[in-house]
Protein backbone atom coordinates (compact mmCIF):
# COMPACT_ATOMS: atom_id res chain seq x y z
CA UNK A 1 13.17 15.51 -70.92
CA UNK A 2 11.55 19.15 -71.80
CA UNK A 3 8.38 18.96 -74.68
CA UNK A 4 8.91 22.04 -76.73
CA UNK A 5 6.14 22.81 -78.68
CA UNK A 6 7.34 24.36 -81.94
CA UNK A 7 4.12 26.15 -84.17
CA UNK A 8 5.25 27.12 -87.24
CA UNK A 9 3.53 27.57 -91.18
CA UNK A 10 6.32 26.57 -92.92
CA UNK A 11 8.51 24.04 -91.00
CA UNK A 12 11.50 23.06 -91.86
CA UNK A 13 11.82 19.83 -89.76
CA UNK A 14 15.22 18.92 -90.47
CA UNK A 15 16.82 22.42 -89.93
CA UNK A 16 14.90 22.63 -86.50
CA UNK A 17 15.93 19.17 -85.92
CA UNK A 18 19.81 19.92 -86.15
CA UNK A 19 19.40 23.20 -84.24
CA UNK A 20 17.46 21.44 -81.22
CA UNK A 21 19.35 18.44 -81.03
CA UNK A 22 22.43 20.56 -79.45
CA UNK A 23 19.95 20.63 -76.60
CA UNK A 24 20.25 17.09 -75.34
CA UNK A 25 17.14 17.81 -72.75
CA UNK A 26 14.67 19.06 -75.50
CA UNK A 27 11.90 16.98 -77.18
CA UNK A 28 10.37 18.87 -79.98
CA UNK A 29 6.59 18.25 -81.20
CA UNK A 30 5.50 20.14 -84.13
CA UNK A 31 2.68 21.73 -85.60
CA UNK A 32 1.59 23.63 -88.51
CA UNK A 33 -2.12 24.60 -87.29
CA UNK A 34 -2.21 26.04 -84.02
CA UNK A 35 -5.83 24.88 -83.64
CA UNK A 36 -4.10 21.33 -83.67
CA UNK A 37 -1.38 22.68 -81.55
CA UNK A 38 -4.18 23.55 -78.64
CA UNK A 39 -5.93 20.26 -79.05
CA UNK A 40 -2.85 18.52 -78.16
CA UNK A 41 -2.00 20.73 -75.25
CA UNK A 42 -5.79 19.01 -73.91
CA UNK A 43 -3.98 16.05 -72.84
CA UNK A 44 -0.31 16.52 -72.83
CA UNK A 45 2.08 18.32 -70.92
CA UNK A 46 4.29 21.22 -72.36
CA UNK A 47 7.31 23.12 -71.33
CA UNK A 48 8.27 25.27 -73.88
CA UNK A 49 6.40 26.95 -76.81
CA UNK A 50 8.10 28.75 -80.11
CA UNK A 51 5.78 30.61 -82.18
CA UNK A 52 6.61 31.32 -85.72
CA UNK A 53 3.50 32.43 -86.96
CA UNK A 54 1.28 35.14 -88.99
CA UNK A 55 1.02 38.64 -86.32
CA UNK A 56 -3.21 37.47 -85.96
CA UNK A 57 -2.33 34.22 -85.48
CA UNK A 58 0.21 34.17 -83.30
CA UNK A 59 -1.45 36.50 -80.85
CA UNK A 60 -4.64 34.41 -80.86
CA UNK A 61 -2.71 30.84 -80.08
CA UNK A 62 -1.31 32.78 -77.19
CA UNK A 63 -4.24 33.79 -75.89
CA UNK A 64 -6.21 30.91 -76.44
CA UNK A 65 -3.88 29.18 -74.73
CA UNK A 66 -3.29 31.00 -72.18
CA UNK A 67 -7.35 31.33 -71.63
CA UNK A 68 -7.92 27.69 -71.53
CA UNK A 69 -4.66 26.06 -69.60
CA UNK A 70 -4.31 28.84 -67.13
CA UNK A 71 -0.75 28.22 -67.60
CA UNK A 72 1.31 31.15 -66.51
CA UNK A 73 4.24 29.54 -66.23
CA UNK A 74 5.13 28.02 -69.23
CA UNK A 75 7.36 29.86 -71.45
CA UNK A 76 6.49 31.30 -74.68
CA UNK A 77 8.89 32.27 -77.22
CA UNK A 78 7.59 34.26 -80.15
CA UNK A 79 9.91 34.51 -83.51
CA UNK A 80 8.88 38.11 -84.63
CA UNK A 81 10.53 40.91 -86.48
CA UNK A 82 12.76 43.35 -84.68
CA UNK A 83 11.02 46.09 -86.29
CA UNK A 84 7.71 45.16 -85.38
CA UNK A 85 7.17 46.91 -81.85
CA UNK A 86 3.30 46.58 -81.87
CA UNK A 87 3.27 42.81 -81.94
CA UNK A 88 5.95 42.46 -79.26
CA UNK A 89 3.75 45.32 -76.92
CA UNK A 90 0.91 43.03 -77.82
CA UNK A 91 2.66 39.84 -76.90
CA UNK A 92 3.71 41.59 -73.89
CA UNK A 93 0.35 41.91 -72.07
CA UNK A 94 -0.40 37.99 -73.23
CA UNK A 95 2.87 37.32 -71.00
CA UNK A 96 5.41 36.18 -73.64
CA UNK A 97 8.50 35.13 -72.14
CA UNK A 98 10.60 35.91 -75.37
CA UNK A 99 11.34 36.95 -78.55
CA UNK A 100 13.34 35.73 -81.35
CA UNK A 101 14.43 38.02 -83.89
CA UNK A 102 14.45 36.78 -87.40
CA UNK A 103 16.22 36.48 -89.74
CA UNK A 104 17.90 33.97 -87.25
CA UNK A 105 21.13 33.55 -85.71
CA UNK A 106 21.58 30.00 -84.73
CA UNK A 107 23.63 30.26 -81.82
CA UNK A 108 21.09 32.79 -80.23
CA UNK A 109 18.28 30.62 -81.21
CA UNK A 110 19.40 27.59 -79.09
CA UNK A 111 20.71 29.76 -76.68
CA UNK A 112 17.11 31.40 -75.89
CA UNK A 113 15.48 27.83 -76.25
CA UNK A 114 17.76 26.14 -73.78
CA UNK A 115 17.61 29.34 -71.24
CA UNK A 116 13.77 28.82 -71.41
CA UNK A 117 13.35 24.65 -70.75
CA UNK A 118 16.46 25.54 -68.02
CA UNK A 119 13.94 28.05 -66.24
CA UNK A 120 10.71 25.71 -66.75
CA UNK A 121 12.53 22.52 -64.70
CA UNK A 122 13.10 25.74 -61.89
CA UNK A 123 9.14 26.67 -62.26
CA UNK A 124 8.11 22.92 -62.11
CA UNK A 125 10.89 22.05 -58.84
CA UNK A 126 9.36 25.55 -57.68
CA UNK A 127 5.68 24.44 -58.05
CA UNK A 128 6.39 20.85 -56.84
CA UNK A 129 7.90 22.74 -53.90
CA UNK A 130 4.71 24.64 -53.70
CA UNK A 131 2.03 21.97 -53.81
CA UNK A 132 3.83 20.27 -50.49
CA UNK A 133 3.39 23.43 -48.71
CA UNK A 134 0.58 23.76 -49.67
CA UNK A 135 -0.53 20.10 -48.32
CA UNK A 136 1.51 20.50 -45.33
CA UNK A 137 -0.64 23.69 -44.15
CA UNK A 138 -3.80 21.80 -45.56
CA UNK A 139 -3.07 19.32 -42.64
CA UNK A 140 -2.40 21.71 -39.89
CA UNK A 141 -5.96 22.90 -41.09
CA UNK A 142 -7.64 19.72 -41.20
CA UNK A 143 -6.25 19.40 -37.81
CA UNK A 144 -8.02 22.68 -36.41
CA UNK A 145 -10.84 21.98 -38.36
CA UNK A 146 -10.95 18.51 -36.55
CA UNK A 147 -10.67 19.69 -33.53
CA UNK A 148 -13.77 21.92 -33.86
CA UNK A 149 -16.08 19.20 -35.21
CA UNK A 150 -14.80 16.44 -32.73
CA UNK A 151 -16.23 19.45 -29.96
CA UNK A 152 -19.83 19.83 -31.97
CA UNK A 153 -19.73 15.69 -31.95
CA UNK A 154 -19.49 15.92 -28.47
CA UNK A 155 -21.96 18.23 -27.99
CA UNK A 156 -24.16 16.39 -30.39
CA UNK A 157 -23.47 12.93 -28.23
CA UNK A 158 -24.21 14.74 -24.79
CA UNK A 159 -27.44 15.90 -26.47
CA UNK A 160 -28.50 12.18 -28.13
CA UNK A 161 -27.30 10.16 -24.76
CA UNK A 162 -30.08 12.36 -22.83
CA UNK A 163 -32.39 12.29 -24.92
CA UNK A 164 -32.03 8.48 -25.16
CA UNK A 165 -32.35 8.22 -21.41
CA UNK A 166 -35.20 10.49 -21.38
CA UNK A 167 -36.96 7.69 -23.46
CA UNK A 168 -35.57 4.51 -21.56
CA UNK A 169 -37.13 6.30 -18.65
CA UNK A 170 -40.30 6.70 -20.28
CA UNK A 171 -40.42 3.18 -21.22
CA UNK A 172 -40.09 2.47 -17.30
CA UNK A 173 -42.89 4.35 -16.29
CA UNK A 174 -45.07 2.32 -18.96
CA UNK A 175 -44.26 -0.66 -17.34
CA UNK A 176 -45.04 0.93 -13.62
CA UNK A 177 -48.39 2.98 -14.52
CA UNK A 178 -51.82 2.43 -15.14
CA UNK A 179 -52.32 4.22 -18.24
CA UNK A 180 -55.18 6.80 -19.02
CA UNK A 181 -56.15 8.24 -21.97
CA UNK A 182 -54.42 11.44 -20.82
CA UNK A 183 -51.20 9.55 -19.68
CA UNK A 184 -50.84 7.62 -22.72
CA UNK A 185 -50.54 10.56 -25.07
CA UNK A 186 -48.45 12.74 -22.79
CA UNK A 187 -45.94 9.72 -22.84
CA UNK A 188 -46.14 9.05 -26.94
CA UNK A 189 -45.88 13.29 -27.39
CA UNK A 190 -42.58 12.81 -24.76
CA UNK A 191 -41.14 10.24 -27.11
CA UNK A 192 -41.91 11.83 -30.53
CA UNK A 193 -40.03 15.06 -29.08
CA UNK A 194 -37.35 13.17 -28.17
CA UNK A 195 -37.28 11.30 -31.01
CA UNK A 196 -37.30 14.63 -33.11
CA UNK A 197 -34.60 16.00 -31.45
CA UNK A 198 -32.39 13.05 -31.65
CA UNK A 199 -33.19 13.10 -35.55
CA UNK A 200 -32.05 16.59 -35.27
CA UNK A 201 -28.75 15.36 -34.28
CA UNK A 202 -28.26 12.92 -36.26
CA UNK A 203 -28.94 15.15 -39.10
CA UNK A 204 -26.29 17.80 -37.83
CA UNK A 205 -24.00 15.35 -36.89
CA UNK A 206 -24.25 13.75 -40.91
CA UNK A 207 -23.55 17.60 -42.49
CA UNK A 208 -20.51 18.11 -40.07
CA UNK A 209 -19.17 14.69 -41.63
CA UNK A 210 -19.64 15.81 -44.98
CA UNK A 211 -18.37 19.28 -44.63
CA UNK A 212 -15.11 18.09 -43.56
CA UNK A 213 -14.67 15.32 -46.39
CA UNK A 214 -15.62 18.24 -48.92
CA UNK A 215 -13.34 20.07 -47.44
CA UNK A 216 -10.45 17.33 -47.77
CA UNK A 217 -11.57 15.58 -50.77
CA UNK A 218 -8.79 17.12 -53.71
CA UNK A 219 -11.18 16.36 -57.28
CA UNK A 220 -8.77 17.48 -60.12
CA UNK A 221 -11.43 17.56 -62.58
CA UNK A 222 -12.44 20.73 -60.59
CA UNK A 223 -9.71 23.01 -62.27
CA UNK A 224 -11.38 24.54 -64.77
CA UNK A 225 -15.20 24.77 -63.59
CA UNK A 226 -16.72 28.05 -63.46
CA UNK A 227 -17.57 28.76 -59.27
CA UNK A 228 -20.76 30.76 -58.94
CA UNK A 229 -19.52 32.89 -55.70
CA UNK A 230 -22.51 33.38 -54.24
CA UNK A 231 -23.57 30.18 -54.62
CA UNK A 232 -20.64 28.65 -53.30
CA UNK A 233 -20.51 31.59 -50.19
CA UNK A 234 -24.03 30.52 -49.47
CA UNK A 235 -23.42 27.22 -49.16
CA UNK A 236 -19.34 25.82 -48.81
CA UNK A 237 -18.66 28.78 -46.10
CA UNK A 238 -21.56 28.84 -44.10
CA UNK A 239 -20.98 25.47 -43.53
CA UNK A 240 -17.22 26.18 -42.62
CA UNK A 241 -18.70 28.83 -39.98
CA UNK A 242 -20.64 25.91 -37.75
CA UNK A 243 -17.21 25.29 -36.68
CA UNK A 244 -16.14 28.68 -35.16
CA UNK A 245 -15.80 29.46 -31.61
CA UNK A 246 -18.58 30.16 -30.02
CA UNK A 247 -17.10 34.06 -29.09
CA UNK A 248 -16.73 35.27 -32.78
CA UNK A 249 -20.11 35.56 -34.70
CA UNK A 250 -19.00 36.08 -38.73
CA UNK A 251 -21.41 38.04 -40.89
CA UNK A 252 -21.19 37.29 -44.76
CA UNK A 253 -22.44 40.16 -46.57
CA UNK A 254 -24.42 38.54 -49.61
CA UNK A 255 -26.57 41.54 -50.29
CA UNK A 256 -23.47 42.96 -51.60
CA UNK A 257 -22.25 40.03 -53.94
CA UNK A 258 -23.80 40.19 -57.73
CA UNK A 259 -24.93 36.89 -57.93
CA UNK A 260 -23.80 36.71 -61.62
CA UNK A 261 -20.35 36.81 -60.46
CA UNK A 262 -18.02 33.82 -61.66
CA UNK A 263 -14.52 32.90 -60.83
CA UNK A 264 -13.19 30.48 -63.65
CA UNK A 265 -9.14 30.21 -62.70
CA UNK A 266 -9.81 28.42 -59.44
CA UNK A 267 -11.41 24.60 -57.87
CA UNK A 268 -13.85 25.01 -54.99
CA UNK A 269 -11.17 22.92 -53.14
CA UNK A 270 -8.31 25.71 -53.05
CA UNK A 271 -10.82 28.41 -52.85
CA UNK A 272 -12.45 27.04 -49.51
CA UNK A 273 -8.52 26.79 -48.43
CA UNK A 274 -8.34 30.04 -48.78
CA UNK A 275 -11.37 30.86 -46.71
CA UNK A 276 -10.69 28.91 -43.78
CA UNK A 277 -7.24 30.09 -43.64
CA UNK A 278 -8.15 33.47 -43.38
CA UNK A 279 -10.62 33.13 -41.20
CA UNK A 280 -8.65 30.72 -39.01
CA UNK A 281 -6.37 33.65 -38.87
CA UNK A 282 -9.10 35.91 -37.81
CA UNK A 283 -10.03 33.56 -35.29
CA UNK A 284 -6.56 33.31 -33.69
CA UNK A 285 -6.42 37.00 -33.60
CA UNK A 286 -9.41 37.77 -31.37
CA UNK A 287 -7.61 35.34 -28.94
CA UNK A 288 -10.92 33.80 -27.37
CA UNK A 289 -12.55 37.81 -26.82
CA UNK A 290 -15.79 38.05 -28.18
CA UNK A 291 -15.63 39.52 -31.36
CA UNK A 292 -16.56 39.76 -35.38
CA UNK A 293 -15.77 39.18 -38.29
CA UNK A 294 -17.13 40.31 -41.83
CA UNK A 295 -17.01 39.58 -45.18
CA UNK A 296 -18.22 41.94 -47.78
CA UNK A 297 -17.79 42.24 -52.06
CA UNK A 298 -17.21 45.09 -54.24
CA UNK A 299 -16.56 44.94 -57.52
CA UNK A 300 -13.17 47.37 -58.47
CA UNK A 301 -11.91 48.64 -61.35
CA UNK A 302 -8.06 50.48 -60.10
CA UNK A 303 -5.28 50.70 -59.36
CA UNK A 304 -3.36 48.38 -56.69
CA UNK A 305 0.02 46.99 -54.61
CA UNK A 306 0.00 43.16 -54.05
CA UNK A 307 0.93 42.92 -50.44
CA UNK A 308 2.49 39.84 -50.99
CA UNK A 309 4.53 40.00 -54.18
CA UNK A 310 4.54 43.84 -53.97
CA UNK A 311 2.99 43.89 -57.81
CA UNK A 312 1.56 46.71 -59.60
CA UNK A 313 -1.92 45.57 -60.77
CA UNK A 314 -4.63 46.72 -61.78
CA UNK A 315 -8.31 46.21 -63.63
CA UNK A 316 -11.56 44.73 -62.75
CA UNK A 317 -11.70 42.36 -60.09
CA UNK A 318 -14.23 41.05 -57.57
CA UNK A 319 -12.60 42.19 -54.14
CA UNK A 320 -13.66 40.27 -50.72
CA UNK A 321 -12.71 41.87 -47.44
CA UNK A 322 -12.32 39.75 -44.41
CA UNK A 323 -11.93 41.96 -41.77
CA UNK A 324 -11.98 41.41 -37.87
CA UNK A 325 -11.96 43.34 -35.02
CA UNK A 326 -9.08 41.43 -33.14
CA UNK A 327 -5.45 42.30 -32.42
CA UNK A 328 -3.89 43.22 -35.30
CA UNK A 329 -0.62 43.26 -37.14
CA UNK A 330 2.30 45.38 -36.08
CA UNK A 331 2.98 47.58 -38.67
CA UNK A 332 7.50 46.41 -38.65
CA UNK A 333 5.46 42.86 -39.26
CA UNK A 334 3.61 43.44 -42.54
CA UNK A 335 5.85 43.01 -44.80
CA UNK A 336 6.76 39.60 -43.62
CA UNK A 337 3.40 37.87 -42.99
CA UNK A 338 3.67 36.07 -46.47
CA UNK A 339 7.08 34.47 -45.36
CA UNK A 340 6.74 30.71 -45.35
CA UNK A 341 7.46 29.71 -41.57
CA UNK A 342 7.13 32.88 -39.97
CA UNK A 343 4.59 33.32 -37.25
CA UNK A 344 4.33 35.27 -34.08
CA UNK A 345 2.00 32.85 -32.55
CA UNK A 346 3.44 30.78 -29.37
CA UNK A 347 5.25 28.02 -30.18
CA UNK A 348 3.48 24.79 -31.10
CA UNK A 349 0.46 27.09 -32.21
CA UNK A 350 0.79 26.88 -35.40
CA UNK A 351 3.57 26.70 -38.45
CA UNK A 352 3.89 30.33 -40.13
CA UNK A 353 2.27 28.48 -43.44
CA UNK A 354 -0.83 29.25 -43.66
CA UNK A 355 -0.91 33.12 -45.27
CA UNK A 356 2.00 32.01 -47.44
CA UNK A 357 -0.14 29.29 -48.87
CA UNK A 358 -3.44 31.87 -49.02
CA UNK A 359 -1.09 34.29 -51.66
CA UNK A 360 0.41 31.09 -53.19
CA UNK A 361 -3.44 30.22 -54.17
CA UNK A 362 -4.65 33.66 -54.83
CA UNK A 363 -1.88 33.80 -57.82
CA UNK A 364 -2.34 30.76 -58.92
CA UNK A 365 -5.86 32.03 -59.95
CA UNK A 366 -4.40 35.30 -60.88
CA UNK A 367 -5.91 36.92 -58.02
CA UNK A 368 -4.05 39.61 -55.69
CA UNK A 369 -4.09 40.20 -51.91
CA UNK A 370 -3.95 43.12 -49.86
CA UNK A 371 -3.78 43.78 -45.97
CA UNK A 372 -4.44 46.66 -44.21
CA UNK A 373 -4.35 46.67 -40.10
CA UNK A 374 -4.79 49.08 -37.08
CA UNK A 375 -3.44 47.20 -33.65
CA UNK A 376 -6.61 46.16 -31.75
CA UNK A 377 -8.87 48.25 -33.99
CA UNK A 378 -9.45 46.64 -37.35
CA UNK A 379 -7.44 44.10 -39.79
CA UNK A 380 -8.56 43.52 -43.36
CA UNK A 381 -7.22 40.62 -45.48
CA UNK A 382 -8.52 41.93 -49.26
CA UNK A 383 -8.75 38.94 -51.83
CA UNK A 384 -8.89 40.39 -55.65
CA UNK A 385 -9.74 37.77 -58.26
CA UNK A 386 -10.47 37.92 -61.79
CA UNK A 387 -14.43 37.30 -62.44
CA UNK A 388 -16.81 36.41 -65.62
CA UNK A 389 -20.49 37.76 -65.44
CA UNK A 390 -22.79 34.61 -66.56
């Protein structure tokens, strides 16, 4: 069953009652106040919206609502006049589904209403549809990202085993030696240092551990915190970047990041997706070569193509470029690296998901992306998302 939300100043209940009940998978909830309205939206779930409102306060429930939900894809239908062309350009650029000329035509009213819950079950199988990818390709990444730590563990074993023996030998020549002053301390100094460096590991060993549950851990009550970029650049991606090969050295270019900058339509969870897909992709692209890869900011304010969903867009955006010196994208390729499944890596290397995911993210938080490559020169994934200044 579909909620429609019906907002409306002077309801007439049992009219709207007769005219929604020829649409047997409608439930409508009504409200007079839209301030009301919004507080129920907090914690329910709605598929439709009609707006029969005052011009001002129509276009402010839409916004507000669009603001605070982030919810692109649930229909709005507005009931407005047919003459009035500057609230329907208004409602527009707010991303109203429909309009509703009044005074109504009854058959045209349930017709719009029904062709709007019929396209929100397709966005919610879509999005359903969506999140598995999206979970799929997270796994293939925990994988990778797996495989990298279970190396540094090994590394940090080797290094904690010798160290250990180092002592245990030590604690042999105590038992074989006559000790002097001299002796004594060089043998406690040999165990402190060893001690240290075992700590050391320890310590390393304990933030590899935590990186990858932070990076697996899903909190939903993420959604709509505000992410301080540099903060979370500073500290979520370096630590992604103790995991690279040890052939591609990545340089994060903070001195040209505002640190005011804010992204608000996005959890740290899906954003750090997004980064280690990318760079994953990076990676794979230098092919074990020694190489680099960079990451710098610039805030924009023009005109753009979505290389993904080949979308006009345009205002002001915080842009990150990944770019890498590796072997590049064909240019016949392109316009099919987005394509769920499609890959030209070797087969069993990987499952064609993961830049289909990366866009799937990006417009989730109403971000774009761009990509821009020159065969075993330069490739350069551009992220644009929106951004607050705090």
């Amino acid at each position: 069953m579909q909620t429609l939300l019906v907002i409306e100043n002077n309801l007439n209940v049992e009219l709207l009652n007769k005219l929604f009940s020829k649409i047997h998978f409608v439930s409508p909830i009504y409200f007079q106040d839209p301030a009301l309205a919004l507080e129920w939206c907090e914690s329910n779930e709605v598929d439709v919206i009609l707006v029969s409102l005052s011009k001002r306060d129509a276009l402010n429930f839409v916004e507000q609502f669009k603001y605070v939900f982030n919810s692109q894809y649930v229909p709005i239908i507005m009931v407005a006049s047919a003459r009035d062309l500057d609230l329907k350009i208004k409602a527009l650029e707010l991303s109203v589904s429909d309009f509703i000329s009044f005074p109504l035509e009854r058959m045209e009213f349930v017709n719009r209403i029904k062709n709007a819950a019929k396209m929100r079950i397709h966005q919610k199988s879509h999005l359903l549809a969506q999140k598995r990818l999206y979970e799929l390709q997270k796994l293939e990444a925990v994988n990778c990202l797996t495989a990298g730590v279970a190396h540094e563990f090994n590394n940090l074993l080797m290094g904690i085993q010798g160290f250990t023996d180092l002592n245990q030998l030590n604690a042999q020549d105590m038992k074989q030696v006559t000790f002097s002053q001299n002796t004594a301390e060089e043998l406690s100094d040999d165990f402190l240092s060893n001690s240290l460096q075992i700590s050391k590991a320890i310590v390393k060993g304990t933030l590899l551990v935590e990186q990858m549950l932070a990076y697996c851990r899903r909190d939903e009550t993420q959604h709509h915190h505000s992410i301080n970029l540099y903060d979370f650049m500073s500290e979520n991606v370096s630590k992604l970047l103790k995991t690279e090969p040890n052939n591609i050295r990545t340089v994060i270019h903070l001195n040209t990041l505002n640190r005011s900058i804010h992204l608000e339509n996005i959890d740290a969870t899906d954003l750090a997706q997004i980064f280690w897909n990318t760079l994953s992709n990076s990676h794979d692209a230098l092919n074990g070569k020694n190489g680099k890869v960079d990451i710098t900011f610039e805030l924009v304010n023009l005109s753009y193509i979505c290389s993904c969903c080949s979308a006009d867009f345009h205002g002001h955006f915080i842009k990150i470029d990944i770019s890498d010196d590796g072997h590049g994208i064909a240019e016949e390729l392109l316009p099919r690296i987005f394509d769920p499944f499609f890959t030209t890596k070797e087969v069993g290397s990987g499952t064609g998901l993961g830049l289909s995911v990366i866009a799937g993210l990006i417009h989730n938080a109403k971000g774009y992306i761009q990509v821009a490559s020159i065969p075993n020169v330069k490739t350069t994934f551009s992220l644009f998302f929106p951004y607050t200044t705090h």
